[in-house]
PDB file of N, CA and C in Angstrom:
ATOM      1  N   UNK A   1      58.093 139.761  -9.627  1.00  0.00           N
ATOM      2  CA  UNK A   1      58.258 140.870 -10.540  1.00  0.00           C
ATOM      3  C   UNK A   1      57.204 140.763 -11.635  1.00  0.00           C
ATOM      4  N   UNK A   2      56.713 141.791 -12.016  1.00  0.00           N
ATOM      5  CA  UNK A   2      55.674 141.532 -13.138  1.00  0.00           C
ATOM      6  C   UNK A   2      56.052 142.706 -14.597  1.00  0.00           C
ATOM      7  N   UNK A   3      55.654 141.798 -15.779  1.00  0.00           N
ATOM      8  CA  UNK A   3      56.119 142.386 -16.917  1.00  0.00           C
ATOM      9  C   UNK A   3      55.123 143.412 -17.248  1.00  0.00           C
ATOM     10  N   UNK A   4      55.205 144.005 -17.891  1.00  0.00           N
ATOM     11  CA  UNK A   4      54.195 145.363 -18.580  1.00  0.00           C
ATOM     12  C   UNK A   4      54.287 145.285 -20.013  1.00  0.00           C
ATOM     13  N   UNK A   5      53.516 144.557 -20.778  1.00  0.00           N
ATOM     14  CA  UNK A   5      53.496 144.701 -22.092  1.00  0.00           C
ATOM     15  C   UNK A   5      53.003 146.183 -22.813  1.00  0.00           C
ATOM     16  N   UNK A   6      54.096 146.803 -23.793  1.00  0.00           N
ATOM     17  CA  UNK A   6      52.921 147.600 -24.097  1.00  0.00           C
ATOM     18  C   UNK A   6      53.199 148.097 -25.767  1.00  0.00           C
ATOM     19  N   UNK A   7      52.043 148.402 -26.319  1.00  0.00           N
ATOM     20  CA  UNK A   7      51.874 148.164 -27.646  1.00  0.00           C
ATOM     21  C   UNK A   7      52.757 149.578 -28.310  1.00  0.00           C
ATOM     22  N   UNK A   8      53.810 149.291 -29.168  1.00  0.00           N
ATOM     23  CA  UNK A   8      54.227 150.869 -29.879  1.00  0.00           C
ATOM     24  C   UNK A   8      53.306 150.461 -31.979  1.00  0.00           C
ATOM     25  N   UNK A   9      53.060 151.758 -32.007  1.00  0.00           N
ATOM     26  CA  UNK A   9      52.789 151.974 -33.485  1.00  0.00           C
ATOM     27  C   UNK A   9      54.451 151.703 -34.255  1.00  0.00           C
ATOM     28  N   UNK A  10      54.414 151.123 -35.287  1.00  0.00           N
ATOM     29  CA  UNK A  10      55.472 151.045 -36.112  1.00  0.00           C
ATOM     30  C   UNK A  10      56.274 151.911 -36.183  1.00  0.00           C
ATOM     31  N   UNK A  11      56.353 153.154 -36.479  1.00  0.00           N
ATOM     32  CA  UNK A  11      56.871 154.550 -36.583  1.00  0.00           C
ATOM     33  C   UNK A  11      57.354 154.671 -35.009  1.00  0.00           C
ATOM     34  N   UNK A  12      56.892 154.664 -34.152  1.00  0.00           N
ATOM     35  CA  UNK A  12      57.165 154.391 -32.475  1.00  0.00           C
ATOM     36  C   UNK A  12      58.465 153.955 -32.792  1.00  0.00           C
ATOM     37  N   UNK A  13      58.504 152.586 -32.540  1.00  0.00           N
ATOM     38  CA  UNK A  13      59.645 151.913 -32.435  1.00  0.00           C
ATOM     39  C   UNK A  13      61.055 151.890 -33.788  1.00  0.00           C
ATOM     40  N   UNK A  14      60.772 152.349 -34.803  1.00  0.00           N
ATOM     41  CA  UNK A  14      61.966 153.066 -36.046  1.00  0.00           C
ATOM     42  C   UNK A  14      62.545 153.888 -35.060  1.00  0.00           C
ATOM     43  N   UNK A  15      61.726 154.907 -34.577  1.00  0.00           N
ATOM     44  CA  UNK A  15      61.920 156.011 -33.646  1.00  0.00           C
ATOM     45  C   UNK A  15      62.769 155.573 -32.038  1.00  0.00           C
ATOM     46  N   UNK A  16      62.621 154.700 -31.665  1.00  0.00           N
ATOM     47  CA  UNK A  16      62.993 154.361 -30.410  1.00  0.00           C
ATOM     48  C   UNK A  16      64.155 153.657 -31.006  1.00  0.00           C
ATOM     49  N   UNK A  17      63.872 152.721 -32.161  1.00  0.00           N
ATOM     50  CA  UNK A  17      65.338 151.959 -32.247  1.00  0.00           C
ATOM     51  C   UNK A  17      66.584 152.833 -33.162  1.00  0.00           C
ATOM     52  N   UNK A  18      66.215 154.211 -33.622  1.00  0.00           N
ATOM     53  CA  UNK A  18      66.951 154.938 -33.862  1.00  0.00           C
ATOM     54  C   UNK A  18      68.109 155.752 -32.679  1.00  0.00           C
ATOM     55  N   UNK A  19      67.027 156.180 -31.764  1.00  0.00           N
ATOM     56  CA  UNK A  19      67.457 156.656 -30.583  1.00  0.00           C
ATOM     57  C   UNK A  19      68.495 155.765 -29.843  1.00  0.00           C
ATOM     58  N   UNK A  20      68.397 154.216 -29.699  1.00  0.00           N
ATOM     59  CA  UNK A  20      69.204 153.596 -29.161  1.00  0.00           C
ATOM     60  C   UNK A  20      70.339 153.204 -29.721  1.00  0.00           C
ATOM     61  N   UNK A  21      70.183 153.287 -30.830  1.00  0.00           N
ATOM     62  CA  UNK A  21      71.304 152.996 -31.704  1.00  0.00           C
ATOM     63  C   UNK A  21      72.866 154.110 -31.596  1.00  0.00           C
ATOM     64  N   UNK A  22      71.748 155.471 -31.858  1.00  0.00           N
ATOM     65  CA  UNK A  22      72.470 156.652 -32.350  1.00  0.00           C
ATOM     66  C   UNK A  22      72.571 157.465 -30.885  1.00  0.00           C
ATOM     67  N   UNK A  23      72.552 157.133 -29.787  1.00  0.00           N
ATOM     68  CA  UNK A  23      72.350 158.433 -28.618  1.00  0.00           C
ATOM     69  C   UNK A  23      72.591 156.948 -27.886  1.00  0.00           C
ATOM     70  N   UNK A  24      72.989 157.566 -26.237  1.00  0.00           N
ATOM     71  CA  UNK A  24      73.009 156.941 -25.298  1.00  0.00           C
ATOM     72  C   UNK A  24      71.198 156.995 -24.393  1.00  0.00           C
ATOM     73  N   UNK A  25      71.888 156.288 -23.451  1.00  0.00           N
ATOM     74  CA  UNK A  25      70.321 155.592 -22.717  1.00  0.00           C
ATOM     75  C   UNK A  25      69.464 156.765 -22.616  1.00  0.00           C
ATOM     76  N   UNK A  26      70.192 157.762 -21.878  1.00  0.00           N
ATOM     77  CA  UNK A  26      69.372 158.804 -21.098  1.00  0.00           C
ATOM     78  C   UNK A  26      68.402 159.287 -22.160  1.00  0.00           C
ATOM     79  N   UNK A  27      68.786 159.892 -23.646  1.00  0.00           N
ATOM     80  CA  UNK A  27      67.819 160.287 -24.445  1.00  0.00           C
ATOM     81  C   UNK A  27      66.890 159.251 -24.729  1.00  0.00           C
ATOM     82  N   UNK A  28      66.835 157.899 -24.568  1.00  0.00           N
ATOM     83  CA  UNK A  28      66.172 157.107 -24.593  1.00  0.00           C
ATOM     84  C   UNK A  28      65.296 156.892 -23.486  1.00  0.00           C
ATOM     85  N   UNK A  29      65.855 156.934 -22.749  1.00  0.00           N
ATOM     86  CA  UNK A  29      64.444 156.967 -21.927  1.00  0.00           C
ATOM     87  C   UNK A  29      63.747 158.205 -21.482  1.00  0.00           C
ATOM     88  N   UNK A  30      64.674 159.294 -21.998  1.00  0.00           N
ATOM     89  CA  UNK A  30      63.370 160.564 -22.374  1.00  0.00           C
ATOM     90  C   UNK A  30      62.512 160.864 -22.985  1.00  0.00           C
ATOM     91  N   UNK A  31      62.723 159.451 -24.192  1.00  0.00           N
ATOM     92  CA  UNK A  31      61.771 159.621 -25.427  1.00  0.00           C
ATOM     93  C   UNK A  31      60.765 158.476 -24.982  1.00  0.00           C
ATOM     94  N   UNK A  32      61.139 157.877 -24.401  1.00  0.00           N
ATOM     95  CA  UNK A  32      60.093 156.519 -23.705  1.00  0.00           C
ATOM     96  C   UNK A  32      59.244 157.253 -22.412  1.00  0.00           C
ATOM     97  N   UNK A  33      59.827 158.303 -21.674  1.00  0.00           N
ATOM     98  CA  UNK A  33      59.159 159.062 -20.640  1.00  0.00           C
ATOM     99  C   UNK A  33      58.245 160.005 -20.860  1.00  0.00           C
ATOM    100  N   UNK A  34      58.708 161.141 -22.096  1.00  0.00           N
ATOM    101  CA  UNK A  34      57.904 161.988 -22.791  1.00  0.00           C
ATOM    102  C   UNK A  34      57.021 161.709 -23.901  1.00  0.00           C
ATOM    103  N   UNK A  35      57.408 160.869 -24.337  1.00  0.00           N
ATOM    104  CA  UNK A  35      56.527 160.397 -25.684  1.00  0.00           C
ATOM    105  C   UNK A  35      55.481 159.136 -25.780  1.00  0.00           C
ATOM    106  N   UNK A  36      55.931 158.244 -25.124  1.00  0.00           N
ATOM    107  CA  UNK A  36      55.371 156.944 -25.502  1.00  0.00           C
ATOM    108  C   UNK A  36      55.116 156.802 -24.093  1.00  0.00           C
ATOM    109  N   UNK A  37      55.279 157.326 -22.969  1.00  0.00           N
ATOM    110  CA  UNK A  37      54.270 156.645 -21.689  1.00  0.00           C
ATOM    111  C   UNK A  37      53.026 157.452 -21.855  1.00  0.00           C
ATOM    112  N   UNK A  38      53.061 158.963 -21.744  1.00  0.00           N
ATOM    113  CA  UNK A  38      51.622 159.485 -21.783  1.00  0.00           C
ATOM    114  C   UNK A  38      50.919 159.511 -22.900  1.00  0.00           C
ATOM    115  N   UNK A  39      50.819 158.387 -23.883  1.00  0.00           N
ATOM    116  CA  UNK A  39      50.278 157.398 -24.979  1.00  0.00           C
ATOM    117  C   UNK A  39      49.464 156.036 -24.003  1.00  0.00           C
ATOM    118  N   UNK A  40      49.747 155.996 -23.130  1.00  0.00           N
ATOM    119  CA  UNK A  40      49.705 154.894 -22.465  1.00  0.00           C
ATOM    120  C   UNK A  40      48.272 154.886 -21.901  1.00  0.00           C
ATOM    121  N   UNK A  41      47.435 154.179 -21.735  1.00  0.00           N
ATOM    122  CA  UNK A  41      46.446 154.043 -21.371  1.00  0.00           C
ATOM    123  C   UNK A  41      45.996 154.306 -19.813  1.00  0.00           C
ATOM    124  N   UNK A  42      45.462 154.247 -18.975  1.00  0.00           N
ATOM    125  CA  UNK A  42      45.294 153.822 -17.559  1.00  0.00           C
ATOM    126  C   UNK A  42      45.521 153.050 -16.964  1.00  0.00           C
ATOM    127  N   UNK A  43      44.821 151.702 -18.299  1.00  0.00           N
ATOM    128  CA  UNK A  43      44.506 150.396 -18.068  1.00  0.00           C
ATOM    129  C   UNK A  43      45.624 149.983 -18.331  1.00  0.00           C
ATOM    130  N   UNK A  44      46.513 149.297 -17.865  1.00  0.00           N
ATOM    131  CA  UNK A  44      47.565 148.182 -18.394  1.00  0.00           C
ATOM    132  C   UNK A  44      47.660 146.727 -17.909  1.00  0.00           C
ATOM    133  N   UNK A  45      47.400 145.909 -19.057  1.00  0.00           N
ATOM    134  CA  UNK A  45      47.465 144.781 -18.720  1.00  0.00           C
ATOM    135  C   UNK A  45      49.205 144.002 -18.202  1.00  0.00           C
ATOM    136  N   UNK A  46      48.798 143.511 -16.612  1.00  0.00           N
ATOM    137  CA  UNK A  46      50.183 143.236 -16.198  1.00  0.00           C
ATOM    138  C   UNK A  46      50.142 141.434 -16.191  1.00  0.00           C
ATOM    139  N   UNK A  47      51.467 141.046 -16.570  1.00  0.00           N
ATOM    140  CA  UNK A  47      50.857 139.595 -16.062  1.00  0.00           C
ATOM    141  C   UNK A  47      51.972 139.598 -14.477  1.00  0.00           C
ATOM    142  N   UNK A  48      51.654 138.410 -13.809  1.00  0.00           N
ATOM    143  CA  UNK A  48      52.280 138.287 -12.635  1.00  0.00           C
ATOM    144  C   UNK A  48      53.033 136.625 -12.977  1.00  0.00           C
ATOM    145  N   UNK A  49      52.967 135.778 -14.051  1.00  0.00           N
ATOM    146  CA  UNK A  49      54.075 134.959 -13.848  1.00  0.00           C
ATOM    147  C   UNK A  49      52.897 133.784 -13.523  1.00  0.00           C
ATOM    148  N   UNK A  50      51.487 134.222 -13.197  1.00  0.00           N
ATOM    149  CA  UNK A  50      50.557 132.968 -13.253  1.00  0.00           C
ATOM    150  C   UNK A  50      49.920 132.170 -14.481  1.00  0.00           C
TER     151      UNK A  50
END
């Protein structure tokens, strides 16, 4: 299995840890699907555990 690190701006994550707090998963990972993946680069550095 390999991890996917990936970088949020400060305001990002207030925002994400609001959402999880206050709403269930699903709006959460709509806001991680719509917002913060197509932020996402091409490039992602993966590691594999080596």
């Amino acid at each position: 299995m390999k991890k996917v690190f990936i970088v949020l701006e400060p305001e990002e994550i207030v925002k994400l840890e609001g959402i999880l707090m206050d709403h269930d998963g699903e709006e959460a990972w709509e806001y991680l699907q719509f917002v913060i993946y197509p932020k996402i680069k091409k490039k992602v550095s993966c590691l594999d555990g080596k």
